[in-house]
C-alpha atoms as a PDB file:
ATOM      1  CA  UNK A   1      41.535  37.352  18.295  1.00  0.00           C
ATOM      2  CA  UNK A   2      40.022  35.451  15.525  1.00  0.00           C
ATOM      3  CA  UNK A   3      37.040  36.607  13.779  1.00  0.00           C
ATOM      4  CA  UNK A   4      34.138  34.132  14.229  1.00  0.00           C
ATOM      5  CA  UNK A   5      32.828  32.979  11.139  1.00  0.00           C
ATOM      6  CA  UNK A   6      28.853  33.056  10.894  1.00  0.00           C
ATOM      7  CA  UNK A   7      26.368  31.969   8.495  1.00  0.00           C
ATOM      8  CA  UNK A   8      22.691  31.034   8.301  1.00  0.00           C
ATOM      9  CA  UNK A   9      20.267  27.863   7.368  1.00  0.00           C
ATOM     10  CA  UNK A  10      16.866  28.225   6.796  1.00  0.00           C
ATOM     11  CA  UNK A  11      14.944  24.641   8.269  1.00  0.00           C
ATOM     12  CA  UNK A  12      11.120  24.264   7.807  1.00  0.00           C
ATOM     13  CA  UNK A  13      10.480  28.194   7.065  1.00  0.00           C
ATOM     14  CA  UNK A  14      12.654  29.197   9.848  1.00  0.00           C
ATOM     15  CA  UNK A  15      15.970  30.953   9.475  1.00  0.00           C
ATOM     16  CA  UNK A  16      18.712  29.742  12.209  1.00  0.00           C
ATOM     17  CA  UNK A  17      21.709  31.598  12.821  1.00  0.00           C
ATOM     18  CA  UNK A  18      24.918  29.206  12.115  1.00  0.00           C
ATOM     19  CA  UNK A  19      27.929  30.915  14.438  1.00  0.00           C
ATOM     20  CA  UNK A  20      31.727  28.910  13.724  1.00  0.00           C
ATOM     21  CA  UNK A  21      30.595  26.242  11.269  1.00  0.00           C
ATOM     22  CA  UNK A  22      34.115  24.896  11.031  1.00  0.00           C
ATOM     23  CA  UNK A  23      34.921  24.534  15.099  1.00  0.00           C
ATOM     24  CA  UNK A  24      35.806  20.707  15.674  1.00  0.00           C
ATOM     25  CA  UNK A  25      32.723  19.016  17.969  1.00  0.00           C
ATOM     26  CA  UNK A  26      35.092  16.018  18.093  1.00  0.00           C
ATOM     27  CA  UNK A  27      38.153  16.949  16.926  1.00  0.00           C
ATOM     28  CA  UNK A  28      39.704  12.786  16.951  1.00  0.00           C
ATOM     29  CA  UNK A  29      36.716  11.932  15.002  1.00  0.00           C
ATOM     30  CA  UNK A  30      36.879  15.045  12.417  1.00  0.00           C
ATOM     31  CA  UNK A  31      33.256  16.236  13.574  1.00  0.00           C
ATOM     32  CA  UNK A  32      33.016  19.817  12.931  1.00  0.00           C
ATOM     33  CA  UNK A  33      29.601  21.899  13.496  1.00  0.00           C
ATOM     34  CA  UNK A  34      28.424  22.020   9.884  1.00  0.00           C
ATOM     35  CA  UNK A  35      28.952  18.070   9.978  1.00  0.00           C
ATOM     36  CA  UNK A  36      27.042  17.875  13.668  1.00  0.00           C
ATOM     37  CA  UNK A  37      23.829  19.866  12.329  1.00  0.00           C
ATOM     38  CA  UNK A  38      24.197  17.649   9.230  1.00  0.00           C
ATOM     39  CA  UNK A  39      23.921  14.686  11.037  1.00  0.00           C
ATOM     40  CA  UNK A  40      21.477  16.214  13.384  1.00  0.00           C
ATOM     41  CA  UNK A  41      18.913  17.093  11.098  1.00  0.00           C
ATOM     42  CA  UNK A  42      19.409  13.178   9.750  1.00  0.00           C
ATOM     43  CA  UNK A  43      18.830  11.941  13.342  1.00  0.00           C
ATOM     44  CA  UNK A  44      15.704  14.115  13.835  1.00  0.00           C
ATOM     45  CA  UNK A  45      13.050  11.858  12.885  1.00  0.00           C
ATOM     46  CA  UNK A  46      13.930   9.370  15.336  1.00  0.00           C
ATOM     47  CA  UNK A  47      15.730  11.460  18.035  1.00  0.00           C
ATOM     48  CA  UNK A  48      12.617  13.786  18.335  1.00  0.00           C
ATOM     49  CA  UNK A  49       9.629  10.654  18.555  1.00  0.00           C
ATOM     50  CA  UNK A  50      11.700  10.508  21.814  1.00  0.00           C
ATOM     51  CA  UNK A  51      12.299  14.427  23.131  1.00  0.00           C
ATOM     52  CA  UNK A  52       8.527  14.956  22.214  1.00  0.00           C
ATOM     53  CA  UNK A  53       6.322  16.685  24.863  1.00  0.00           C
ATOM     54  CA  UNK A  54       8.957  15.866  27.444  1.00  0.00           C
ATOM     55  CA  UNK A  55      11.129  18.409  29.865  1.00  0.00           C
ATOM     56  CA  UNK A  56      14.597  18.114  27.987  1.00  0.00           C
ATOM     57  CA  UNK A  57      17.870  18.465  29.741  1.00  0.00           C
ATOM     58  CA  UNK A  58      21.107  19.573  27.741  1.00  0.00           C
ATOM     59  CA  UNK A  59      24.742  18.522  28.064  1.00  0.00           C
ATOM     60  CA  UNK A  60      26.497  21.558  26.388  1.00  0.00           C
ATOM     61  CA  UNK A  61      29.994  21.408  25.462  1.00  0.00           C
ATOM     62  CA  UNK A  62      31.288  25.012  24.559  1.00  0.00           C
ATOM     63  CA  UNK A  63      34.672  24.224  23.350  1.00  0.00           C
ATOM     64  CA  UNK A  64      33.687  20.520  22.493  1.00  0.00           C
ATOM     65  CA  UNK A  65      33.437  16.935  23.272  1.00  0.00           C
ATOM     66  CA  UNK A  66      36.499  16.642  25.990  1.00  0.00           C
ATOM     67  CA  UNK A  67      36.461  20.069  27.259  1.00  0.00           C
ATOM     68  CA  UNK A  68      33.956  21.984  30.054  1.00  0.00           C
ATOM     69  CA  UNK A  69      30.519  21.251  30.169  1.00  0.00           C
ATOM     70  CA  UNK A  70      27.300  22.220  31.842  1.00  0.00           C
ATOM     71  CA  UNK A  71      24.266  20.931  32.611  1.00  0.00           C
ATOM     72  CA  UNK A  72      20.907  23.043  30.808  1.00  0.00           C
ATOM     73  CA  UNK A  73      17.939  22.709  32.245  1.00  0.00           C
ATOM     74  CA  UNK A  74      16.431  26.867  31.948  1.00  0.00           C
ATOM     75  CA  UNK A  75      15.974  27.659  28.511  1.00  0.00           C
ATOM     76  CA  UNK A  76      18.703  29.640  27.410  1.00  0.00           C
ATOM     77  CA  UNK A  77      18.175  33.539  26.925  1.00  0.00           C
ATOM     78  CA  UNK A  78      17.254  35.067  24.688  1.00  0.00           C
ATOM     79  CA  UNK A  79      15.068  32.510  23.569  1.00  0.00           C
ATOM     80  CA  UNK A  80      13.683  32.449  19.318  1.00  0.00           C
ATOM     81  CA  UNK A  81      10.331  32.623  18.801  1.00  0.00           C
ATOM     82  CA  UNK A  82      10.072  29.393  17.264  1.00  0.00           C
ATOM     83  CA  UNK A  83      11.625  27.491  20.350  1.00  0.00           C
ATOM     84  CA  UNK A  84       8.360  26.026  22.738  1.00  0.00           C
ATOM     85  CA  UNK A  85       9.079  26.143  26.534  1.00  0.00           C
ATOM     86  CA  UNK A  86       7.522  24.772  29.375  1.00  0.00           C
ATOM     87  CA  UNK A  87       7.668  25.719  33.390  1.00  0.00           C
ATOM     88  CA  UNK A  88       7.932  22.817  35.535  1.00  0.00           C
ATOM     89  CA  UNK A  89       8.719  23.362  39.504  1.00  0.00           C
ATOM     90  CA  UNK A  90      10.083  27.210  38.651  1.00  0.00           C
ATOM     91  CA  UNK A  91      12.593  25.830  35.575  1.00  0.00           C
ATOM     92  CA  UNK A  92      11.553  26.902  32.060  1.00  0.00           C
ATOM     93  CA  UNK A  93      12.330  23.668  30.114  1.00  0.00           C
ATOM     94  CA  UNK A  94      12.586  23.450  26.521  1.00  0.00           C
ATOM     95  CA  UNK A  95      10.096  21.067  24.706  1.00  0.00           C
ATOM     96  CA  UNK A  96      12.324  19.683  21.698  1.00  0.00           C
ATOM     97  CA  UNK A  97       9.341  18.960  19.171  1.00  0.00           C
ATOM     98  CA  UNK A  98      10.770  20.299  15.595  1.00  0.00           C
ATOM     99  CA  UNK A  99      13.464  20.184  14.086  1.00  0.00           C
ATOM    100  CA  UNK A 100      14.675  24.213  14.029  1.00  0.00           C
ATOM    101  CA  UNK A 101      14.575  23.845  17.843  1.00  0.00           C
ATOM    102  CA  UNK A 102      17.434  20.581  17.767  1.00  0.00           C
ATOM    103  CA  UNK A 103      19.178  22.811  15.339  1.00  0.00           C
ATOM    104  CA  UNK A 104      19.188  25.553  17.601  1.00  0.00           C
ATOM    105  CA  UNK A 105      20.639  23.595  20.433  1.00  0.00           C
ATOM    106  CA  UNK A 106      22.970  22.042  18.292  1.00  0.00           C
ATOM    107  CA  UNK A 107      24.516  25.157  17.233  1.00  0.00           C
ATOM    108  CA  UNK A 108      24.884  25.958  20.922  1.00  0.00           C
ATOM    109  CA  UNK A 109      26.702  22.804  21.500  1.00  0.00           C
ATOM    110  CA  UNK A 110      24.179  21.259  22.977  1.00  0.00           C
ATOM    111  CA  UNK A 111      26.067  17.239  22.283  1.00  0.00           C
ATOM    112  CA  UNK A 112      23.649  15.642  24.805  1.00  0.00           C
ATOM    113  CA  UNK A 113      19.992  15.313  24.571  1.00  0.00           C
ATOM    114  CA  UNK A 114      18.532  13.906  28.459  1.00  0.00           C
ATOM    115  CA  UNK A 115      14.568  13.757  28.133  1.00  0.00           C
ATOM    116  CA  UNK A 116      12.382  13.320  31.699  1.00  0.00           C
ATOM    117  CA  UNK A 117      10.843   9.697  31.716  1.00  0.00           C
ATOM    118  CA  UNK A 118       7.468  11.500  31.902  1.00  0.00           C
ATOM    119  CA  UNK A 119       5.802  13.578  29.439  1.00  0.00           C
ATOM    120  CA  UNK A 120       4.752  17.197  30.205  1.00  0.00           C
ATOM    121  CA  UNK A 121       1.466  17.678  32.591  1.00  0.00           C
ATOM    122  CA  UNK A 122       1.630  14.141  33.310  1.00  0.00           C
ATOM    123  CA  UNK A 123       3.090  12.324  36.431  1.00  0.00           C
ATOM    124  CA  UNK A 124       3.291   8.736  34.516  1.00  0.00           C
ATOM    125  CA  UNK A 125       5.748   7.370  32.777  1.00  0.00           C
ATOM    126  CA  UNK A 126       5.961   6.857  28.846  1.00  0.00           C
ATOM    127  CA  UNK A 127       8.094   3.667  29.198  1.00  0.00           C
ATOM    128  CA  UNK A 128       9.327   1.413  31.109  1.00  0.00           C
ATOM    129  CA  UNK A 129      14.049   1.401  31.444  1.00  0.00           C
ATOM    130  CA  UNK A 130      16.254  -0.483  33.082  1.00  0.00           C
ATOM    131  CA  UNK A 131      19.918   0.920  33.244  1.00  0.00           C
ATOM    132  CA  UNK A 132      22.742  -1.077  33.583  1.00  0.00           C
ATOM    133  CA  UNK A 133      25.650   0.606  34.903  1.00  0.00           C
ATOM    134  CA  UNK A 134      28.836  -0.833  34.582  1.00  0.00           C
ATOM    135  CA  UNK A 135      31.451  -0.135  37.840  1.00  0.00           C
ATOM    136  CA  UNK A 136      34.369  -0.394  35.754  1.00  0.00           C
ATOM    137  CA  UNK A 137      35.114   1.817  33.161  1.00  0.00           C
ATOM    138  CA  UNK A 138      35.304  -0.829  30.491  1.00  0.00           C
ATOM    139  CA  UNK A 139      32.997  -3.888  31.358  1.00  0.00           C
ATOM    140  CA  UNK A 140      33.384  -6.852  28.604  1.00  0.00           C
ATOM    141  CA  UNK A 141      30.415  -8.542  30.344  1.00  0.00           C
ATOM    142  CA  UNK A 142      28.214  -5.577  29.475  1.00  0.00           C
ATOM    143  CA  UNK A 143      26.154  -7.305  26.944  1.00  0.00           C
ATOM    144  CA  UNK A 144      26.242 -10.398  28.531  1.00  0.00           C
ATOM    145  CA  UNK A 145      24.489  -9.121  31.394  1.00  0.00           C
ATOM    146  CA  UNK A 146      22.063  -7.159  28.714  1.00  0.00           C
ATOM    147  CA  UNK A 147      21.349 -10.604  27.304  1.00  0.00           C
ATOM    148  CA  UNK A 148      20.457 -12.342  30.815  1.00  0.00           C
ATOM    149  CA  UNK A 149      17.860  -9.550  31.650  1.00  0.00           C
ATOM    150  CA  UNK A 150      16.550  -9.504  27.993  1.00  0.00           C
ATOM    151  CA  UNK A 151      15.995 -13.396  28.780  1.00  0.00           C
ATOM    152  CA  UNK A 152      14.552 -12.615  32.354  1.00  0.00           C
ATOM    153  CA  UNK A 153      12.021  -9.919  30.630  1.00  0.00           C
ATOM    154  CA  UNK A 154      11.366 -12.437  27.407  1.00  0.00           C
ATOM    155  CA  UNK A 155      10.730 -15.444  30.561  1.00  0.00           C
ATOM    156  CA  UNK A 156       8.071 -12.954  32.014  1.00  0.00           C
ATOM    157  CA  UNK A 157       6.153 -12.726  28.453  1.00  0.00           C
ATOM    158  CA  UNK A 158       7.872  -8.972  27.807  1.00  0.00           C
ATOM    159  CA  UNK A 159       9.570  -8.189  24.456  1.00  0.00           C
ATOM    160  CA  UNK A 160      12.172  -5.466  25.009  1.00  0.00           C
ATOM    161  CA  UNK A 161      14.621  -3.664  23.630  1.00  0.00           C
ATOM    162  CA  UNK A 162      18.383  -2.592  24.074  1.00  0.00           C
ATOM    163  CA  UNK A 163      19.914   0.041  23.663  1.00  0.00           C
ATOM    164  CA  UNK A 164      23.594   1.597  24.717  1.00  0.00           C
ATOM    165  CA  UNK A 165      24.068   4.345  26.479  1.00  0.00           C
ATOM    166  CA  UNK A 166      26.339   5.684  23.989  1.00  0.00           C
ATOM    167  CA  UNK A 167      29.108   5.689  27.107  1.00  0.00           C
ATOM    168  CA  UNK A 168      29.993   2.942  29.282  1.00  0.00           C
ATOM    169  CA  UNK A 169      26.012   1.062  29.502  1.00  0.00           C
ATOM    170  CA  UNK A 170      23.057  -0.214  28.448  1.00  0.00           C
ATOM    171  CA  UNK A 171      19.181   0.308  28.686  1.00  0.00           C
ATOM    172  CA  UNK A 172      16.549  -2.111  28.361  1.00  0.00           C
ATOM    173  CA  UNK A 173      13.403  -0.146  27.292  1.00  0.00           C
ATOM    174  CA  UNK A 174       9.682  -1.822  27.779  1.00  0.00           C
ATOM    175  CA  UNK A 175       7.293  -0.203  25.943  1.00  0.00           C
ATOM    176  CA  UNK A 176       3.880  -0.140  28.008  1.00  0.00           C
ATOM    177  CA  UNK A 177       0.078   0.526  27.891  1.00  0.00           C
ATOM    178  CA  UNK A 178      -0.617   3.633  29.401  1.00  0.00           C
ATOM    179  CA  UNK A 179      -1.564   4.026  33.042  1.00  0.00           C
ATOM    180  CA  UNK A 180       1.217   2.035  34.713  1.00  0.00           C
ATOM    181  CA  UNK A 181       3.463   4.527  37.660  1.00  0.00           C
ATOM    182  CA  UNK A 182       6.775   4.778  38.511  1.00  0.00           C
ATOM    183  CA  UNK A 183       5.966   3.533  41.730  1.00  0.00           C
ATOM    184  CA  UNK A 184       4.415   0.160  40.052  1.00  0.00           C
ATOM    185  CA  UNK A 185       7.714  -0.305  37.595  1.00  0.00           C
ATOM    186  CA  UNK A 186       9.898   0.554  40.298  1.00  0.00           C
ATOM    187  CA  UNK A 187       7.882  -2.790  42.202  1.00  0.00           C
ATOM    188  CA  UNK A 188       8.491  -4.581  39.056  1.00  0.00           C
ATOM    189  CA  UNK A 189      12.304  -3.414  38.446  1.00  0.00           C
ATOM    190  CA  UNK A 190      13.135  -4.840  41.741  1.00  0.00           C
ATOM    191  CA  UNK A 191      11.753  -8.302  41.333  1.00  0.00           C
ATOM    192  CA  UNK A 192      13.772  -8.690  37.815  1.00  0.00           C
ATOM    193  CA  UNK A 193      16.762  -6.815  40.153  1.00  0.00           C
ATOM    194  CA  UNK A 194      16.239  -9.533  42.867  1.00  0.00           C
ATOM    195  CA  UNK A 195      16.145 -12.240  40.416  1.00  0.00           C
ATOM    196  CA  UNK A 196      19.059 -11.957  38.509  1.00  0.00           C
ATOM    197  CA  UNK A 197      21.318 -10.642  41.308  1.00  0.00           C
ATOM    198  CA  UNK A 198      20.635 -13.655  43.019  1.00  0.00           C
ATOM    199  CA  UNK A 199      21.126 -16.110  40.013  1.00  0.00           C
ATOM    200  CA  UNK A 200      24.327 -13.673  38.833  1.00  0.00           C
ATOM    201  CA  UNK A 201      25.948 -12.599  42.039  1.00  0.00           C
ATOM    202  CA  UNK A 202      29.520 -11.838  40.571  1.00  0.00           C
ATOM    203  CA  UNK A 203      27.587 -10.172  37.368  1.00  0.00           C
ATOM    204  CA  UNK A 204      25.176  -7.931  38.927  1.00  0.00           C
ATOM    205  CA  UNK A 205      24.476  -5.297  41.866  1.00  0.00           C
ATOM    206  CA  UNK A 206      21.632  -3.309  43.581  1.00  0.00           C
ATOM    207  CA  UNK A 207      24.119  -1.861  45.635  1.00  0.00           C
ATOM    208  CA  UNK A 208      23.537   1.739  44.762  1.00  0.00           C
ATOM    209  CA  UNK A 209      26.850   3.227  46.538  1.00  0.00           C
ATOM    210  CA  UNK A 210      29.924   2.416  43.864  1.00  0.00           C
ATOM    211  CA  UNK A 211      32.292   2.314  45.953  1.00  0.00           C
ATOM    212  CA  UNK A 212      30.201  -0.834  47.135  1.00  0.00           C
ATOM    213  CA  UNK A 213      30.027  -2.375  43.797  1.00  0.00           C
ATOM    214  CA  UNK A 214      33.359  -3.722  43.176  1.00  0.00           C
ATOM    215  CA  UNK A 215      33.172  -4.661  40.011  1.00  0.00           C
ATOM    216  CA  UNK A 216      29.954  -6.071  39.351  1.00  0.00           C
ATOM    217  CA  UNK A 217      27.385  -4.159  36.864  1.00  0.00           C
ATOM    218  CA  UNK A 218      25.021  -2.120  39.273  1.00  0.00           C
ATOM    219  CA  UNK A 219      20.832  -2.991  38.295  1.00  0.00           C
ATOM    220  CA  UNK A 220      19.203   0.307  38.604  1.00  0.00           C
ATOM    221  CA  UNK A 221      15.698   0.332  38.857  1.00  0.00           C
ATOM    222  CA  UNK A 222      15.529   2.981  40.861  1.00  0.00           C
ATOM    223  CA  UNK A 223      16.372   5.791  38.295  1.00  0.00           C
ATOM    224  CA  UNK A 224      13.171   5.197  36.578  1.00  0.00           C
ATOM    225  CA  UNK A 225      11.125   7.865  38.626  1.00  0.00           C
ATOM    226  CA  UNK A 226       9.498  11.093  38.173  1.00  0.00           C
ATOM    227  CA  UNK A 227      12.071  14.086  37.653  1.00  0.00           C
ATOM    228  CA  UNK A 228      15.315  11.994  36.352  1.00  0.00           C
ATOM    229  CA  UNK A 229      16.305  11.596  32.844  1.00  0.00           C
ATOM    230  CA  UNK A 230      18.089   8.950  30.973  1.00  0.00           C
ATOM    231  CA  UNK A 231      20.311   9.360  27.459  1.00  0.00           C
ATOM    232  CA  UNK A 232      17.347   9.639  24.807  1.00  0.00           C
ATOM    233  CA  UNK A 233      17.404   6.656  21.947  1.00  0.00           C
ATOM    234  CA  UNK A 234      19.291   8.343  19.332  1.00  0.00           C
ATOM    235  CA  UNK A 235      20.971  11.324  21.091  1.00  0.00           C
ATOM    236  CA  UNK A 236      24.766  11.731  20.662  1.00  0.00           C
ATOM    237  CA  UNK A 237      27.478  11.753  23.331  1.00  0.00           C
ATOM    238  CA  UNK A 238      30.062  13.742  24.363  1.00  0.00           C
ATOM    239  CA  UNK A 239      32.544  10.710  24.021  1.00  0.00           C
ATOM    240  CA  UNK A 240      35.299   9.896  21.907  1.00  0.00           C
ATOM    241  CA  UNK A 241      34.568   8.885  18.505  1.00  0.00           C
ATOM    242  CA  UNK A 242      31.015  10.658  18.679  1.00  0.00           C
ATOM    243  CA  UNK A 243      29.072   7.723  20.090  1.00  0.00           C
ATOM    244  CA  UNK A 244      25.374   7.488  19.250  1.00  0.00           C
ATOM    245  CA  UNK A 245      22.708   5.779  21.769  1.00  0.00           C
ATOM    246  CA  UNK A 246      21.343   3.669  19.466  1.00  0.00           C
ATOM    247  CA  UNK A 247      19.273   0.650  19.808  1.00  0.00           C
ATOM    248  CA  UNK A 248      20.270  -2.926  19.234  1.00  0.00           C
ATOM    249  CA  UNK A 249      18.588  -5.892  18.034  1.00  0.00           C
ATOM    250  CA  UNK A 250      19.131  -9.068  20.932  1.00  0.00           C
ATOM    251  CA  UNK A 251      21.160 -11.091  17.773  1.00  0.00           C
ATOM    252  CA  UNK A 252      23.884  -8.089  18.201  1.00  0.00           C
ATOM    253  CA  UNK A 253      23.480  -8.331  22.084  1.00  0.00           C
ATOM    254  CA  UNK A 254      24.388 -12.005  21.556  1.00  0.00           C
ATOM    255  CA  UNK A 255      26.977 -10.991  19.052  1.00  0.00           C
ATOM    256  CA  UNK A 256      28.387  -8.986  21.774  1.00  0.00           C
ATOM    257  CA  UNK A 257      28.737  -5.533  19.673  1.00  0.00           C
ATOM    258  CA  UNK A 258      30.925  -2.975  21.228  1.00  0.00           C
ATOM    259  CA  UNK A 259      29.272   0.150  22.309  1.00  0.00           C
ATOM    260  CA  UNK A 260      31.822   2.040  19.840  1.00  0.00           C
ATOM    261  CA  UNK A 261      30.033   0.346  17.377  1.00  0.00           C
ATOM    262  CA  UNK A 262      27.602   3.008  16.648  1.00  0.00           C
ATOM    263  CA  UNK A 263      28.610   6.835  15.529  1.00  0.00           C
ATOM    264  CA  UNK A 264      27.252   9.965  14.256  1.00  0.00           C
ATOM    265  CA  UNK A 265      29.387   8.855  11.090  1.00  0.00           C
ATOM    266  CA  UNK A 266      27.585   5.702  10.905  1.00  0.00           C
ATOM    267  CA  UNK A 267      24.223   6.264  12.175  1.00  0.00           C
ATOM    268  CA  UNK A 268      22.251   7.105   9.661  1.00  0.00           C
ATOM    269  CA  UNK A 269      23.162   4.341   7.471  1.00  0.00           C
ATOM    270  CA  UNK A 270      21.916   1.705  10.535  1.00  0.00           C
ATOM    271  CA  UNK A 271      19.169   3.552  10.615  1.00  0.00           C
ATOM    272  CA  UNK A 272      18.163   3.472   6.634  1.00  0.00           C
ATOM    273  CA  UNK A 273      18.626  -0.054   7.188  1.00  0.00           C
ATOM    274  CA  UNK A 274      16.773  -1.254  10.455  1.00  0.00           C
ATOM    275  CA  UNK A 275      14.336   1.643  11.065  1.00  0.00           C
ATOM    276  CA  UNK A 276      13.594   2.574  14.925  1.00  0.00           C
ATOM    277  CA  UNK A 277      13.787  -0.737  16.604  1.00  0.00           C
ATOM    278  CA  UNK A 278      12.001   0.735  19.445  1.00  0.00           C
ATOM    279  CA  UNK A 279       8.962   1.756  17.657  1.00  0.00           C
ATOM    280  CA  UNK A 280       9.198  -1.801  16.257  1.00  0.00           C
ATOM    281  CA  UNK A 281       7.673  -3.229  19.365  1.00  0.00           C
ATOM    282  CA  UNK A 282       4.375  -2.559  21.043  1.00  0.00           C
ATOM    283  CA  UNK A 283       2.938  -1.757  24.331  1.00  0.00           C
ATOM    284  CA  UNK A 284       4.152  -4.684  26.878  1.00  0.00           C
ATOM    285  CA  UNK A 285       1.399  -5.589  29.552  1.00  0.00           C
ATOM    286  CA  UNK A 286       3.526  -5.220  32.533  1.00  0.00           C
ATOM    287  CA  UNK A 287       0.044  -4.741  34.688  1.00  0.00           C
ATOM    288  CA  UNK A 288      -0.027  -8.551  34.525  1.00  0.00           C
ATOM    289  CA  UNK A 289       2.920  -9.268  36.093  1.00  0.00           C
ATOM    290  CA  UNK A 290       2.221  -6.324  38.937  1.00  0.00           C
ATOM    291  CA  UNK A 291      -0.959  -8.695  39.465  1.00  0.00           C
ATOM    292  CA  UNK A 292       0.960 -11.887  39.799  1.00  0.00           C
ATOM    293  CA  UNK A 293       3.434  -9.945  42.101  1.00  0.00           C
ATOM    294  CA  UNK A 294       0.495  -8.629  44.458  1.00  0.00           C
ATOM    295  CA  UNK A 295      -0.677 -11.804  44.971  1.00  0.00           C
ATOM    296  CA  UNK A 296       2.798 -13.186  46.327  1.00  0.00           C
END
C-alpha cells in the first residue's frame, strides 16, 4: 500500500494535523487538499459569518468530489479540543465558529458546509430563503425565474439577494429584523409562491412531488423551517469544477450568469472585489407584509 503522506499547519495558535496533502478533491479541476485548505482558510471570513452559532451539517467526500459520500451530523470522534459542539435532540453538532475548526473538517473532506436556518437555543429563524429548484438537470430559465421573484420581493418593498446553490439552483435570501417564525415566512413564502405560479404557470411549481413537476422550476417555501438546512453562502460543492455558492448581484441575474460561473479557483478574487453582498443589505421588514396579509 502507499504510505500516506502527513504534515501539520499551525492556524490561530492551534496546530492541525494535515493527513495526504496531495490527494485530488477534484481531480478535473486540479484541486488537491493543500489547495482546498488554501482556499478554505481564504473563504473563512465570509463562509463562517454564516456557520456561526448554528447546528452544521457536513457532506464528506472520502475519496473526493464524484465518489461516496455521507451525510455528518454527530461530531466526529475523537473530537480536538479546540472544536465547540453542541447537543440538539440527542445529535452532538459541531458549531463551525473559527477557523481551525473549518480546517479540521476540511482535512476530513468535509466539501459541503449545510448550516440549520436557526441559530443554536433559538427556535427562530436568522433569515428569510426561498429555494428554487430546478426539475431538470440543466434549467436555462433558472435565472430568469430568479429575476421574476427578485421583482415580486422588490414589488413588495423587500431588497434581496441571490445566490446559487453552487449545483443545479438558486436562493433568494431576505435578511430580517429579529422575531419573525418560520411559521410567519412560511405564510409569506406561499403568497410570493401563489403569485408567481399563477402569473408563470409553465415557469414555476409548488408541486412538491417531482415526478409532478414536469419541467417547471419547483417554489419551495416550505424548506424554510426549523431542523432543515440549506447550502451556506460561500460553502463549496461537491460538483464538477469545484462550484462555490456564492452570491450574485440582480445585474448578473439579468445577465443570466451560469452557475459554473463561480469556483474555488475564482472565488476569492469576486470576493476582493464585491465584498459579501449579503451583508450588504439590511434587515427587510417582512412583519409588514404579514400585517397586510392578515388583514386579507
Amino acid at each position: 500500500m502507499p504510505q500516506k503522506v502527513t504534515g501539520s499547519i499551525v492556524i490561530e495558535g492551534v496546530e492541525l494535523t494535515v493527513t495526504n496533502p496531495d490527494k485530488l478533491l477534484w481531480p478535473e479541476a486540479g484541486v488537491t487538499k493543500a489547495i482546498y485548505l488554501q482556499k478554505l482558510a481564504a473563504l473563512a471570513p465570509y463562509l463562517l459569518t454564516y456557520t456561526r452559532d448554528r447546528l452544521l451539517t457536513t457532506i464528506r467526500y472520502p475519496h473526493g468530489a464524484g465518489g461516496t459520500f455521507f451525510y455528518q451530523k454527530n461530531a466526529p470522534e475523537p473530537i480536538p479540543d479546540f472544536v465547540h459542539t453542541h447537543e440538539h435532540e440527542g445529535i452532538r453538532y459541531i458549531i463551525m465558529n473559527e477557523l481551525p475548526s473549518l480546517l479540521w473538517l476540511g482535512n476530513l473532506a468535509a466539501l459541503e458546509f449545510h448550516p440549520s436556518l436557526h441559530a443554536i437555543n433559538s427556535t427562530l429563524p436568522c433569515e428569510w430563503m426561498i429555494d428554487l429548484d430546478p426539475s431538470l438537470e440543466h434549467e436555462p430559465r433558472i435565472m430568469q425565474a430568479a429575476l421574476i421573484v427578485g421583482e415580486t420581493l422588490s414589488s413588495l418593498g423587500l431588497q434581496s439577494v441571490p445566490k446559487t446553490s453552487g449545483a443545479t439552483g438558486v436562493q433568494i435570501i431576505v435578511p430580517i429584523t429579529p422575531g419573525v417564525t418560520f411559521d410567519e415566512l412560511r405564510e409569506i413564502g406561499y403568497f410570493v409562491g401563489q403569485y408567481v405560479t399563477q402569473k408563470h404557470p409553465k415557469l414555476f411549481t409548488l408541486e412538491r412531488l417531482k415526478k409532478d413537476r414536469g419541467d417547471r422550476i419547483y417554489f419551495d417555501y416550505l424548506q424554510h423551517y426549523g431542523g432543515k438546512t440549506l447550502a451556506a453562502p460561500y460553502t463549496p460543492r461537491a460538483k464538477p469544477g469545484g462550484t462555490v455558492s456564492t452570491p450574485l448581484t440582480w445585474d448578473e441575474v439579468r445577465r443570466d450568469v451560469s452557475i459554473q460561473d463561480y469556483h474555488l479557483m475564482n472565488i476569492i478574487e469576486r470576493l476582493n472585489q464585491v465584498g459579501d453582498l449579503v451583508a450588504a443589505v439590511p434587515p427587510q421588514r417582512v412583519e409588514l407584509i404579514l400585517k397586510h396579509l392578515k388583514k386579507k
